[in-house]
PDB file of N, CA and C in Angstrom:
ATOM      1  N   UNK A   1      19.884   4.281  -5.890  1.00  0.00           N
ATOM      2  CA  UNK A   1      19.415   3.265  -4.965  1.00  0.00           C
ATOM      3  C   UNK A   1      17.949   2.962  -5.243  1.00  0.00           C
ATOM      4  N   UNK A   2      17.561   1.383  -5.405  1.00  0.00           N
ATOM      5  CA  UNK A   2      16.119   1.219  -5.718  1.00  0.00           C
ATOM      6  C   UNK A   2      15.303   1.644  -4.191  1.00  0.00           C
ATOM      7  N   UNK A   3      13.954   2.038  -4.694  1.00  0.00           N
ATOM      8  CA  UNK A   3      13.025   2.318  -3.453  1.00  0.00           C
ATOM      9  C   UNK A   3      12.567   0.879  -3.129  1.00  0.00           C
ATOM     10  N   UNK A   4      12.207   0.871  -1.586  1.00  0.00           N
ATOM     11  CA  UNK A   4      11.309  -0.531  -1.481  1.00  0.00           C
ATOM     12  C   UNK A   4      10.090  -0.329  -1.121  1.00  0.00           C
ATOM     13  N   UNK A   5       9.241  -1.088  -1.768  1.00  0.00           N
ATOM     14  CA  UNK A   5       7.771  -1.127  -1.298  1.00  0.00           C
ATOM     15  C   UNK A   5       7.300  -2.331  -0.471  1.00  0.00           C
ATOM     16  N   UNK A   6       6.401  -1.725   0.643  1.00  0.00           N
ATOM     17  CA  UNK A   6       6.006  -2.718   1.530  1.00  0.00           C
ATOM     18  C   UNK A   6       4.141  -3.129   0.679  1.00  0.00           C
ATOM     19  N   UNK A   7       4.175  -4.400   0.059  1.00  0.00           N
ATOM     20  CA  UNK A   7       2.749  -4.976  -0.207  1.00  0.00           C
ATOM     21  C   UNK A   7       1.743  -5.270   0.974  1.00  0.00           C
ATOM     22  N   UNK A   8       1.116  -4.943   0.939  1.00  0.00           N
ATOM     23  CA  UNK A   8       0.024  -5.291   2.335  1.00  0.00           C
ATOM     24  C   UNK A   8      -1.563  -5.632   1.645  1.00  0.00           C
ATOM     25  N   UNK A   9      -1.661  -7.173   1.083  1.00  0.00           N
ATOM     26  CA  UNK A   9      -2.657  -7.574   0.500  1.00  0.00           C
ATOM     27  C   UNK A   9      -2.776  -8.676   1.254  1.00  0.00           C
ATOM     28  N   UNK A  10      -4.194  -9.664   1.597  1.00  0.00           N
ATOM     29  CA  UNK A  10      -4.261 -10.777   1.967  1.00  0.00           C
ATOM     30  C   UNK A  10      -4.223 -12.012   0.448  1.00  0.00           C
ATOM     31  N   UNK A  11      -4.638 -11.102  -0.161  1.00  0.00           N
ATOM     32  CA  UNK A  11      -4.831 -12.180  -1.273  1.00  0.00           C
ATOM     33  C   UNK A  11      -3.451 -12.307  -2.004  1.00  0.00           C
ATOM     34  N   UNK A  12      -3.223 -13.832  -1.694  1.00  0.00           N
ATOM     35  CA  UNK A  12      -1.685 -13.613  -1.746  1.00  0.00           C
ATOM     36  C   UNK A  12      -1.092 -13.968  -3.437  1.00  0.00           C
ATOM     37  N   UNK A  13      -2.182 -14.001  -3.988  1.00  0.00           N
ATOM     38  CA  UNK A  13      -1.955 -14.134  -5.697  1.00  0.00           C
ATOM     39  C   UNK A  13      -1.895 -12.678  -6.092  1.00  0.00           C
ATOM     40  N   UNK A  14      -2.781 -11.597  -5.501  1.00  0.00           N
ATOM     41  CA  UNK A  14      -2.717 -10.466  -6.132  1.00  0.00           C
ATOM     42  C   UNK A  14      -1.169  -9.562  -5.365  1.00  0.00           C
ATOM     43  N   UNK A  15      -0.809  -9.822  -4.778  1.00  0.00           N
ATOM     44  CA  UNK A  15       0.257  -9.525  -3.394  1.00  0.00           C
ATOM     45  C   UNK A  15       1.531  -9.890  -4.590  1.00  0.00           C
ATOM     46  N   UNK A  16       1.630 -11.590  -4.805  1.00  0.00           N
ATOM     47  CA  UNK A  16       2.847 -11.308  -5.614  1.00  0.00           C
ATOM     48  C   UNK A  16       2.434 -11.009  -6.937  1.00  0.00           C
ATOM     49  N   UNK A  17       1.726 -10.548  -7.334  1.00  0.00           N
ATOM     50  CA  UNK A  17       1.836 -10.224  -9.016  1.00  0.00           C
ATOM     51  C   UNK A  17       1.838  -8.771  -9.018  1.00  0.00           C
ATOM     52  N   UNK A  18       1.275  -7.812  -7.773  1.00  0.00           N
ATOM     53  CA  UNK A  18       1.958  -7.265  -7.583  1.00  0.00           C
ATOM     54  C   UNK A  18       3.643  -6.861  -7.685  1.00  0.00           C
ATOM     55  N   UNK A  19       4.046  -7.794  -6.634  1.00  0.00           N
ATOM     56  CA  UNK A  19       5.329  -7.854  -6.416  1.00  0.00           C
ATOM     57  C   UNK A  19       6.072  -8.007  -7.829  1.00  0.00           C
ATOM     58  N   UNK A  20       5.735  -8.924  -8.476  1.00  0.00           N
ATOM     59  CA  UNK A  20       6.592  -8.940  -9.601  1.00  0.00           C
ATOM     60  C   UNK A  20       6.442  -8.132 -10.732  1.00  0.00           C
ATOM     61  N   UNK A  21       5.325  -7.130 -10.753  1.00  0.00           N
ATOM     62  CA  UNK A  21       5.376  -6.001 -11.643  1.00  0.00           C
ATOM     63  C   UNK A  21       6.648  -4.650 -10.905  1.00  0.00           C
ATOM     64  N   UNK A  22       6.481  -4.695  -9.802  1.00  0.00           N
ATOM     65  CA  UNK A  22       7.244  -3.550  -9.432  1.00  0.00           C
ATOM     66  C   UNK A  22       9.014  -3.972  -9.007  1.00  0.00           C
ATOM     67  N   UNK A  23       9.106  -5.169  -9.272  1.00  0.00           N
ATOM     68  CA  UNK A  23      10.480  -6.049  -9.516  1.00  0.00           C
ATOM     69  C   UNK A  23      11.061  -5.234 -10.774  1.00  0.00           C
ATOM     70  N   UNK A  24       9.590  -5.751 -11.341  1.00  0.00           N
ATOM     71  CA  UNK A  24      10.594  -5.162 -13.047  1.00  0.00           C
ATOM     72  C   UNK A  24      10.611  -4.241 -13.033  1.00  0.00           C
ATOM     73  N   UNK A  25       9.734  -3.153 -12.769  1.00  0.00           N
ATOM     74  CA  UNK A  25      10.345  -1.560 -12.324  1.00  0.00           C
ATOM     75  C   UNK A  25      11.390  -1.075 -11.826  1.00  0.00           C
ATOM     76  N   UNK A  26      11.853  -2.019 -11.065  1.00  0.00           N
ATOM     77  CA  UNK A  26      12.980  -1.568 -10.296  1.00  0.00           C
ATOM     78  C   UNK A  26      12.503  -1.278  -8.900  1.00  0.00           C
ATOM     79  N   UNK A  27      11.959  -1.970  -8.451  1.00  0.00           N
ATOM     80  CA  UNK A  27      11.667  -1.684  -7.091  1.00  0.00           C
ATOM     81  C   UNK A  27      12.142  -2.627  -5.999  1.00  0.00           C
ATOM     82  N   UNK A  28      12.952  -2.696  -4.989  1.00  0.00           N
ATOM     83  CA  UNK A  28      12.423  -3.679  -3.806  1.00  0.00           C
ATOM     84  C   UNK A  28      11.163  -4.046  -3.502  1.00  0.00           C
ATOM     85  N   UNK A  29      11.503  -5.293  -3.370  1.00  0.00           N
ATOM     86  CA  UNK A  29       9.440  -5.206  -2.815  1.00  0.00           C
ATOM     87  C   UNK A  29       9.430  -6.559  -1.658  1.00  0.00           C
ATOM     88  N   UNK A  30       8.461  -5.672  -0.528  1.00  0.00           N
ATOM     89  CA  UNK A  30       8.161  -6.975   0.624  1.00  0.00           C
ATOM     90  C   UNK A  30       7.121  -6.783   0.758  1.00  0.00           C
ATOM     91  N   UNK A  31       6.450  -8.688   1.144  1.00  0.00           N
ATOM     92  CA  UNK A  31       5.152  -8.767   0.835  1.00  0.00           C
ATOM     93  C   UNK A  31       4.705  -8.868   2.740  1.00  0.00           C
ATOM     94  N   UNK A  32       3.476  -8.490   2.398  1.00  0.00           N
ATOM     95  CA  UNK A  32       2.699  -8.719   4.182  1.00  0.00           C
ATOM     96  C   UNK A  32       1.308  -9.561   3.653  1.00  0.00           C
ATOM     97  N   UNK A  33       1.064 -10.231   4.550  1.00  0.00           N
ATOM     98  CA  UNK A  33      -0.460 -10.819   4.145  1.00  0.00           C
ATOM     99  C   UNK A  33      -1.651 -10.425   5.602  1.00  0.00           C
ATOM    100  N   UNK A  34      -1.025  -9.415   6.076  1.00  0.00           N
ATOM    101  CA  UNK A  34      -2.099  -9.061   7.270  1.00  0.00           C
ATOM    102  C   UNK A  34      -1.354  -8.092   8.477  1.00  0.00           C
ATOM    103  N   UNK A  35      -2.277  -7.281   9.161  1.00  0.00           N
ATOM    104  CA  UNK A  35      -1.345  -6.131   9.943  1.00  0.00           C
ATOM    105  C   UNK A  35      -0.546  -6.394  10.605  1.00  0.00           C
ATOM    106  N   UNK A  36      -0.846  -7.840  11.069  1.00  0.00           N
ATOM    107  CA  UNK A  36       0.426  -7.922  12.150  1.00  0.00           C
ATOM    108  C   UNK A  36       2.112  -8.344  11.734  1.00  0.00           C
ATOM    109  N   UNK A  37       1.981  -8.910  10.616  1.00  0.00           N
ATOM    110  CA  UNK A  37       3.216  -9.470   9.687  1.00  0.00           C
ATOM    111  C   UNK A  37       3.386  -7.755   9.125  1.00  0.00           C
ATOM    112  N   UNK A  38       2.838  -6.716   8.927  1.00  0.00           N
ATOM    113  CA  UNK A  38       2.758  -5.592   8.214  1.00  0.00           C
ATOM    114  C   UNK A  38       3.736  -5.034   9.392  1.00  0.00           C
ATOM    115  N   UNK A  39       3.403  -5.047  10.657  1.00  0.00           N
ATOM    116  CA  UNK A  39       3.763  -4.122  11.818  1.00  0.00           C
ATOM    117  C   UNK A  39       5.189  -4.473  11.676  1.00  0.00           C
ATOM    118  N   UNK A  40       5.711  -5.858  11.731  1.00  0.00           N
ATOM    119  CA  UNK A  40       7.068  -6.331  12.074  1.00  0.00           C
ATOM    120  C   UNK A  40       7.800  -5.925  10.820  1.00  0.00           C
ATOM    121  N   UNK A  41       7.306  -5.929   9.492  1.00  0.00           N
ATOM    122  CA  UNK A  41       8.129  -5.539   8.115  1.00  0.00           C
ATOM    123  C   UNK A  41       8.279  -3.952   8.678  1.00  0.00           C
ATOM    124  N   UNK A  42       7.592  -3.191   9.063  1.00  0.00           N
ATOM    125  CA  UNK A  42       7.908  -1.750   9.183  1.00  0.00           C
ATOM    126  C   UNK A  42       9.017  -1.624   9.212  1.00  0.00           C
ATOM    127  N   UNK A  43      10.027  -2.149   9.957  1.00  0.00           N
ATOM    128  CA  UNK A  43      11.181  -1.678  10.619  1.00  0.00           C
ATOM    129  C   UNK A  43      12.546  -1.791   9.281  1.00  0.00           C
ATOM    130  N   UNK A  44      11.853  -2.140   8.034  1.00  0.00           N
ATOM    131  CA  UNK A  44      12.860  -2.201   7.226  1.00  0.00           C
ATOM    132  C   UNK A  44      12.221  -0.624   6.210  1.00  0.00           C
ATOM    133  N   UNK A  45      12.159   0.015   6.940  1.00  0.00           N
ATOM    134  CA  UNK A  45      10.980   1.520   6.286  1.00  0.00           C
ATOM    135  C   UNK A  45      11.212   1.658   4.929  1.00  0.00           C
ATOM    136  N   UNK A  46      10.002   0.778   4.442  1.00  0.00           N
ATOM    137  CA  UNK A  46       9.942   1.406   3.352  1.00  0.00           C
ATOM    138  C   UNK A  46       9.949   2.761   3.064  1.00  0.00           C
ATOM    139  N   UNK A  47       9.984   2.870   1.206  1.00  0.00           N
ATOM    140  CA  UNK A  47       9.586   4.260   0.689  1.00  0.00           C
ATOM    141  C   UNK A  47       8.063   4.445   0.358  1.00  0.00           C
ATOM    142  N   UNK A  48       7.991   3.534  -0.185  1.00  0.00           N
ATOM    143  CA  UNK A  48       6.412   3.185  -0.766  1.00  0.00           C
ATOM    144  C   UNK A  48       5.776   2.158   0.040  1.00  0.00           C
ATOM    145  N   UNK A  49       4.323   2.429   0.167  1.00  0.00           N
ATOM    146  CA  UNK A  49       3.576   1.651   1.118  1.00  0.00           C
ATOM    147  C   UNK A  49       2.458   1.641   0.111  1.00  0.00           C
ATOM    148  N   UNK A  50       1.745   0.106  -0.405  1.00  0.00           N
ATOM    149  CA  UNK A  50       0.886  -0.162  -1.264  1.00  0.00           C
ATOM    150  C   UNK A  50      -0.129  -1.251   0.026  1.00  0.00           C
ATOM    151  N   UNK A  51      -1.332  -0.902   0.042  1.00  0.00           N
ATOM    152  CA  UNK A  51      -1.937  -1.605   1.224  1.00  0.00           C
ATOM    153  C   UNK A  51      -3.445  -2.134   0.708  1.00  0.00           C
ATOM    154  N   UNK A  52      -4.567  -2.822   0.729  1.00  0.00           N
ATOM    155  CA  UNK A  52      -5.561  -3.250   0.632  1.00  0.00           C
ATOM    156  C   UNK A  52      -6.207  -2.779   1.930  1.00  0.00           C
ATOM    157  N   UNK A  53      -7.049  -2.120   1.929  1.00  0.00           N
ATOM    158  CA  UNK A  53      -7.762  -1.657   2.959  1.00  0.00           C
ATOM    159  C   UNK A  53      -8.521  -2.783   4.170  1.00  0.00           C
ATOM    160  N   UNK A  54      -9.153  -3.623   3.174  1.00  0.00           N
ATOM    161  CA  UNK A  54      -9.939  -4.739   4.009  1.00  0.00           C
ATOM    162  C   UNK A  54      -9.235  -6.094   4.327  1.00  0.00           C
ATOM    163  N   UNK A  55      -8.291  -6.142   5.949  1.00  0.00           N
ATOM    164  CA  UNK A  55      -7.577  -6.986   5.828  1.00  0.00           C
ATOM    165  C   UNK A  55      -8.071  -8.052   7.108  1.00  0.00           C
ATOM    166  N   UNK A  56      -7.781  -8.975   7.079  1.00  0.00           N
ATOM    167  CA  UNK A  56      -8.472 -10.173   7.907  1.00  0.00           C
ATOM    168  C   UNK A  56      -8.390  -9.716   9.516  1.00  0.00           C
ATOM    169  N   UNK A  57      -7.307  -8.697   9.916  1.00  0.00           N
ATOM    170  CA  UNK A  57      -7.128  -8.571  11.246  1.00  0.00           C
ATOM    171  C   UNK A  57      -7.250  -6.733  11.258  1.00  0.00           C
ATOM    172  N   UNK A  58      -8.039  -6.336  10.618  1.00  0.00           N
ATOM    173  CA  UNK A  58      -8.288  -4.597  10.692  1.00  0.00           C
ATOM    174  C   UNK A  58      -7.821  -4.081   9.258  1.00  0.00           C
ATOM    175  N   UNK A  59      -8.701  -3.078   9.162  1.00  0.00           N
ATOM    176  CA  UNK A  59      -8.549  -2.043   7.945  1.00  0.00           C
ATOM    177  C   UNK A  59      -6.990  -1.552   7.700  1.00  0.00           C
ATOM    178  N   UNK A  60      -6.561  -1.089   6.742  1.00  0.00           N
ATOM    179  CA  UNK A  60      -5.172  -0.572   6.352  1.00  0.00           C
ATOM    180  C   UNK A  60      -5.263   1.019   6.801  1.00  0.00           C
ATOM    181  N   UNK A  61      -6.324   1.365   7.013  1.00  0.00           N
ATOM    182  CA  UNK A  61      -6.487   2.805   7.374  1.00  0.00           C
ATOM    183  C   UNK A  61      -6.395   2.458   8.692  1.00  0.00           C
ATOM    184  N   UNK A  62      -7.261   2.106   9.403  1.00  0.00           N
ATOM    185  CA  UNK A  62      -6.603   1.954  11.072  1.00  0.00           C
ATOM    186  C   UNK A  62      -5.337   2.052  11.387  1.00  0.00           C
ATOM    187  N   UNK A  63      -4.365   0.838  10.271  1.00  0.00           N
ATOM    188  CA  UNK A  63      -3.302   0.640  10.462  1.00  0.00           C
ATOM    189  C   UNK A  63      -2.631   1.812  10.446  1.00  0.00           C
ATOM    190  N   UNK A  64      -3.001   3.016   9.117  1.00  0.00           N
ATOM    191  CA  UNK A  64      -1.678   3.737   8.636  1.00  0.00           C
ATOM    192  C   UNK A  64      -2.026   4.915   9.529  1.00  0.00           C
ATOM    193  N   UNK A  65      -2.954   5.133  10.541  1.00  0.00           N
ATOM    194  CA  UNK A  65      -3.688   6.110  11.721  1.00  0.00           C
ATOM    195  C   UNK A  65      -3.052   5.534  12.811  1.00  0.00           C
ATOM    196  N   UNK A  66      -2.410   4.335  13.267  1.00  0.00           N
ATOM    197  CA  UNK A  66      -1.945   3.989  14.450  1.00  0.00           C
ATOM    198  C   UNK A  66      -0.228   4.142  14.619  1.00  0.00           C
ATOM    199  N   UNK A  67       0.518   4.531  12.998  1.00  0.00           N
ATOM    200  CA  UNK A  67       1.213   4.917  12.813  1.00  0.00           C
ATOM    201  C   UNK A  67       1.973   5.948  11.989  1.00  0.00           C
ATOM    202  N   UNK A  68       1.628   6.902  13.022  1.00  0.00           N
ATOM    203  CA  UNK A  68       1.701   8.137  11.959  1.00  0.00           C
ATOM    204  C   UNK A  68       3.068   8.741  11.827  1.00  0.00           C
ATOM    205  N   UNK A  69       3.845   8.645  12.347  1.00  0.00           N
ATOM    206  CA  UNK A  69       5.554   8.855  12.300  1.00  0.00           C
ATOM    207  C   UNK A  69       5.763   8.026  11.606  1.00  0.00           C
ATOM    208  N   UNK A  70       5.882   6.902  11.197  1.00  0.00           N
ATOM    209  CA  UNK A  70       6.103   6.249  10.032  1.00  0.00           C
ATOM    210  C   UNK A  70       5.572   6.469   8.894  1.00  0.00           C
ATOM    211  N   UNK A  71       4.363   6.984   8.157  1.00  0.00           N
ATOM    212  CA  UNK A  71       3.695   7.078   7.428  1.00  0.00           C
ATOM    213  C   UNK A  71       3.732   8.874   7.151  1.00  0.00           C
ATOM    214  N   UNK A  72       4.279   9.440   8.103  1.00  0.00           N
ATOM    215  CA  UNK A  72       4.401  10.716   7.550  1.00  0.00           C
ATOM    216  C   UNK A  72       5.316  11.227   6.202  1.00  0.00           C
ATOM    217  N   UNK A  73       6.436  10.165   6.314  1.00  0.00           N
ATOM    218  CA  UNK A  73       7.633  10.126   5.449  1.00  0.00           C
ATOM    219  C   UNK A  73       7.097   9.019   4.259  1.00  0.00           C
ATOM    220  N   UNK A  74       6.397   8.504   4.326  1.00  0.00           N
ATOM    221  CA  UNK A  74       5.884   7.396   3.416  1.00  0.00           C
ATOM    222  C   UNK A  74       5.456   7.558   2.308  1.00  0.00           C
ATOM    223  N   UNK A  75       5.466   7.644   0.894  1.00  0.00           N
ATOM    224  CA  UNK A  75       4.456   7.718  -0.016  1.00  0.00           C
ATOM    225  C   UNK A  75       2.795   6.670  -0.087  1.00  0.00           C
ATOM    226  N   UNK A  76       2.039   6.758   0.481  1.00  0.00           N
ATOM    227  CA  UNK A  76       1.123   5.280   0.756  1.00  0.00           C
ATOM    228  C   UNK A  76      -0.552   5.416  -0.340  1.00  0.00           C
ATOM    229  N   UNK A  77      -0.142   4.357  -0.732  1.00  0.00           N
ATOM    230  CA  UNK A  77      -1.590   3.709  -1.788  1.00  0.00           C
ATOM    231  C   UNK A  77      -2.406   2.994  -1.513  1.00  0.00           C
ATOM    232  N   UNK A  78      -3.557   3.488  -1.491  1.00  0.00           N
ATOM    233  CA  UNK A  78      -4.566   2.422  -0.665  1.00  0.00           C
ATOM    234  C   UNK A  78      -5.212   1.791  -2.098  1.00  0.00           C
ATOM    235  N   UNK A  79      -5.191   0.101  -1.917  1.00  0.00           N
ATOM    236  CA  UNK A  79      -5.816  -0.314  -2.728  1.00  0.00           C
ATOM    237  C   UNK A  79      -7.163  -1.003  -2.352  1.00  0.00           C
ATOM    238  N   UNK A  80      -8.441  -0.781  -2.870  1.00  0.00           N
ATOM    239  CA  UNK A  80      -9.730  -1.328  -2.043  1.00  0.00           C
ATOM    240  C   UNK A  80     -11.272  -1.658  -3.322  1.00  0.00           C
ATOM    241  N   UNK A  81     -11.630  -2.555  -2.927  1.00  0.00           N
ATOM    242  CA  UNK A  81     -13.051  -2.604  -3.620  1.00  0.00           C
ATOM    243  C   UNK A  81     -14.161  -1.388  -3.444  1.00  0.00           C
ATOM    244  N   UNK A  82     -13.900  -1.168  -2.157  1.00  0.00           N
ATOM    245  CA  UNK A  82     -14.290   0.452  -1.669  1.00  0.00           C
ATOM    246  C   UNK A  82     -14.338   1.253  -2.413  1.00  0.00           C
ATOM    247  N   UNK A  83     -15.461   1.490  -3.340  1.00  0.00           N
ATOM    248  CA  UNK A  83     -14.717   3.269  -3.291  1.00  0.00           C
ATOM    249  C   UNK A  83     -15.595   4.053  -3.268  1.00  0.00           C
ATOM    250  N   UNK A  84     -16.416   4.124  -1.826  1.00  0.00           N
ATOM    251  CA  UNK A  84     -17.110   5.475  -1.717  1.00  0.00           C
ATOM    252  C   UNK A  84     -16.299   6.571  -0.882  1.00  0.00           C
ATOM    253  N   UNK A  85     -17.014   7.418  -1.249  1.00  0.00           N
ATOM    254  CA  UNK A  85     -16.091   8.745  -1.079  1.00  0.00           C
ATOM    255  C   UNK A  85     -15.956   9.495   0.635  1.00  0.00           C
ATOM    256  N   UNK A  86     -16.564   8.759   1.462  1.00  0.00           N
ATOM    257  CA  UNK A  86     -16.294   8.854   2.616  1.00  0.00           C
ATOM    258  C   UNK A  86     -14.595   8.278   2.620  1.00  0.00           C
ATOM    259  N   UNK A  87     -14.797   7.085   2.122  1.00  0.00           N
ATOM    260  CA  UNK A  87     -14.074   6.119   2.484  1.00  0.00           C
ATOM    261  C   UNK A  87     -12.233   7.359   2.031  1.00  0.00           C
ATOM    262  N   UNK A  88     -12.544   7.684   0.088  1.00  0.00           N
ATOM    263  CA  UNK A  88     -11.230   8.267   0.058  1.00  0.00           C
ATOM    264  C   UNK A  88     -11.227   9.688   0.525  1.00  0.00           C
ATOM    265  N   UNK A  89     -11.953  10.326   1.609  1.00  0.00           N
ATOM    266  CA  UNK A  89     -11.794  11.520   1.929  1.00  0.00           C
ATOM    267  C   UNK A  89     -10.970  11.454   3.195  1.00  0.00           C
ATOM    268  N   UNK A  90     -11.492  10.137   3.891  1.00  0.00           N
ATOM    269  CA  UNK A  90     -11.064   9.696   5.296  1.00  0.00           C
ATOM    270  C   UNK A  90      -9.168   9.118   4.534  1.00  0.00           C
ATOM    271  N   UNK A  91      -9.331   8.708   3.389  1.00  0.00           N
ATOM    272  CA  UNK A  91      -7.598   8.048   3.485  1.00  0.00           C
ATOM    273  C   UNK A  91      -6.966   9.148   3.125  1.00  0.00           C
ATOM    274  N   UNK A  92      -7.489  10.504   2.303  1.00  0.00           N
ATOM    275  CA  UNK A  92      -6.842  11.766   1.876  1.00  0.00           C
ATOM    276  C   UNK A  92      -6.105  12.280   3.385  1.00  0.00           C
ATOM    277  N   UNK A  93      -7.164  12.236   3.997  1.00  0.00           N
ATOM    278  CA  UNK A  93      -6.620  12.979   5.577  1.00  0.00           C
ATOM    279  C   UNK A  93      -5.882  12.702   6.290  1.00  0.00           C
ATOM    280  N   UNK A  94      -6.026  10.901   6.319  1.00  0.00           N
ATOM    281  CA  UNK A  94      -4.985  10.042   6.740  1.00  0.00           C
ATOM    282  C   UNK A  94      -3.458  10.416   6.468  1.00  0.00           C
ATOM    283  N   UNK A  95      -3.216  10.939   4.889  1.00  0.00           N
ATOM    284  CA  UNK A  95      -2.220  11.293   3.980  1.00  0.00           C
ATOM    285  C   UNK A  95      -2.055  10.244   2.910  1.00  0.00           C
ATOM    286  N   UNK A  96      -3.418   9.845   2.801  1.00  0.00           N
ATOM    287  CA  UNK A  96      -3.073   8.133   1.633  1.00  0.00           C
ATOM    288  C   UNK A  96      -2.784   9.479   0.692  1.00  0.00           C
ATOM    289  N   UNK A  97      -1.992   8.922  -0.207  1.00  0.00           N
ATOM    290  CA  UNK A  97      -1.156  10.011  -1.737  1.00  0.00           C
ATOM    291  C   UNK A  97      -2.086   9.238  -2.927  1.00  0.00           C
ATOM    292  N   UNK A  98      -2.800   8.078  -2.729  1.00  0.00           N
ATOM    293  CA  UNK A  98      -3.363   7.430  -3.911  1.00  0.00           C
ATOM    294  C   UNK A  98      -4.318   6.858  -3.533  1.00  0.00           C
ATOM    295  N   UNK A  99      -5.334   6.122  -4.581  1.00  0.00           N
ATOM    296  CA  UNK A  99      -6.914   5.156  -4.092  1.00  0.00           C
ATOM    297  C   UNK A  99      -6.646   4.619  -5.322  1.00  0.00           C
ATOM    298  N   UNK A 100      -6.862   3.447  -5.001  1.00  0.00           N
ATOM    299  CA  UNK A 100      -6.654   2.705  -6.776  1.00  0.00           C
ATOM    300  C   UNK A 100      -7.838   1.687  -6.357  1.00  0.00           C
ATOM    301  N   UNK A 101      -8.831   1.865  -6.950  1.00  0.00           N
ATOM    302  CA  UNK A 101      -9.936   0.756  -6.786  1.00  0.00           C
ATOM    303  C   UNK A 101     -10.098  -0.495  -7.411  1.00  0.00           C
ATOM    304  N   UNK A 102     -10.074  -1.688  -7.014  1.00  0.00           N
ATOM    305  CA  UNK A 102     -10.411  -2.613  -7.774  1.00  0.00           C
ATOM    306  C   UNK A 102     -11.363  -2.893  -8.411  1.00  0.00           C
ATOM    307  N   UNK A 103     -11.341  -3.453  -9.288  1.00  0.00           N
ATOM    308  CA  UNK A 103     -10.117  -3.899  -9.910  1.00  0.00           C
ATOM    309  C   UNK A 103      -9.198  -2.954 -10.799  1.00  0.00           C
ATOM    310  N   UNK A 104      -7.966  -2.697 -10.891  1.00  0.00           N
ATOM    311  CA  UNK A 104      -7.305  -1.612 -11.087  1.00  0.00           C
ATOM    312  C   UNK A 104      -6.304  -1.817 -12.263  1.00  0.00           C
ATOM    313  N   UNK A 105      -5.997  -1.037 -12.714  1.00  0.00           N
ATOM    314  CA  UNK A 105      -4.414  -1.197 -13.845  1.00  0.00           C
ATOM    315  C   UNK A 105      -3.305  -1.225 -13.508  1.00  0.00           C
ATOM    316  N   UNK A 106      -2.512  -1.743 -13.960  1.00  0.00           N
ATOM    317  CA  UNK A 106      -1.160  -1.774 -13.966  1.00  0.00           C
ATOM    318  C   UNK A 106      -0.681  -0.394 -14.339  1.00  0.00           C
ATOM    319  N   UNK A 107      -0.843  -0.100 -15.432  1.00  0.00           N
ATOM    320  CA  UNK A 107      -0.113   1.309 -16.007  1.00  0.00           C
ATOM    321  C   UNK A 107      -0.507   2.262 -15.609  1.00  0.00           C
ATOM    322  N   UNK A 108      -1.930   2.568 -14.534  1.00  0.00           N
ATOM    323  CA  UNK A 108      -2.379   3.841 -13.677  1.00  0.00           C
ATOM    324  C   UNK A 108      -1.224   3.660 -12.120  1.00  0.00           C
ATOM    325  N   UNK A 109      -1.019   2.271 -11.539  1.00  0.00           N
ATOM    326  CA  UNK A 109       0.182   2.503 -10.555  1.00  0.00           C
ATOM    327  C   UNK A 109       1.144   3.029 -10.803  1.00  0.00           C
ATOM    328  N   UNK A 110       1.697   2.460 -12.154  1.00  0.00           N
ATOM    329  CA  UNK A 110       3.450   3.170 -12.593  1.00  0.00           C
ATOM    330  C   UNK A 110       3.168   3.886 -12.341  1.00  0.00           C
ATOM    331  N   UNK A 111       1.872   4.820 -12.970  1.00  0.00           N
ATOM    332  CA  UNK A 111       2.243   5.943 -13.469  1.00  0.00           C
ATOM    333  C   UNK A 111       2.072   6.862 -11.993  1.00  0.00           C
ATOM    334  N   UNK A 112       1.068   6.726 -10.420  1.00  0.00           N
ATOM    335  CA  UNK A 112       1.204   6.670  -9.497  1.00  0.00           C
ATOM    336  C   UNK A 112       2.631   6.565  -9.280  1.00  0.00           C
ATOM    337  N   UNK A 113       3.145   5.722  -9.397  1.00  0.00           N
ATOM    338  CA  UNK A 113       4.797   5.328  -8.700  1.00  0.00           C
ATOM    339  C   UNK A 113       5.796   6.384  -9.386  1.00  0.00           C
ATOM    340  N   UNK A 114       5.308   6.674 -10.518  1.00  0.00           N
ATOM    341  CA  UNK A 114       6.567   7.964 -11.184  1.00  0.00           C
ATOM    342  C   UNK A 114       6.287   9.062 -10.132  1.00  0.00           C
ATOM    343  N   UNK A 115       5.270   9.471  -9.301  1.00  0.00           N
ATOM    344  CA  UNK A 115       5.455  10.769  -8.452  1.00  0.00           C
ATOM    345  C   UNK A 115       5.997  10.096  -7.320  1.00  0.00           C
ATOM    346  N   UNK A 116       6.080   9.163  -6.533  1.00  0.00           N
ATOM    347  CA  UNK A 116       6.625   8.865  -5.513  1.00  0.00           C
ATOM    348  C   UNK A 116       8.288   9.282  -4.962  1.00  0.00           C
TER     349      UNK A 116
END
């Protein structure tokens, strides 16, 4: 059975090119462009949760802290321009499993997505 990943980017060019790299992987993939479209996709629970931290209506860390029964079972990747180390100590704790900073690779996610 393919896994599905929930995208949670505003920028909706990087969101589907996303999407269509992890198509060809073999992945399901649903896109969100902000927390509140993010909140209502939940309910199809993903496996993988790929998120942009800085989103027009609150951080992706707020988000994945306001739901922590969902995200306990989750594999989740925070993707961000961010990357000071407050920032990935606070998503380690959270349980983010990854930090992929932008601008980022393609072949460092797979290879992220092979432990998932």
């Amino acid at each position: 059975m393919k896994k599905s990943v929930l995208v949670i980017d505003d920028e909706k060019d990087l969101c589907d090119l996303i999407s269509r790299v992890l198509v060809k992987e073999g992945f399901n993939v649903i896109c969100a462009f902000n927390l509140a479209d993010a909140a209502e996709k939940l309910s199809a629970q993903p496996d993988i949760v790929i998120f942009d931290n800085n989103l027009p209506d609150g951080t992706g860390l707020e988000f994945i802290q306001m739901h922590p029964i969902v995200f306990t079972q989750t594999f989740v990747i925070m993707i961000t321009a961010d990357s000071n180390e407050d920032l990935q100590n606070d998503a380690a704790y959270a349980g983010i499993r990854a930090f992929l900073t932008k601008p980022f690779s393609f072949a460092r996610m797979r290879k992220i997505l092979q432990t998932a």
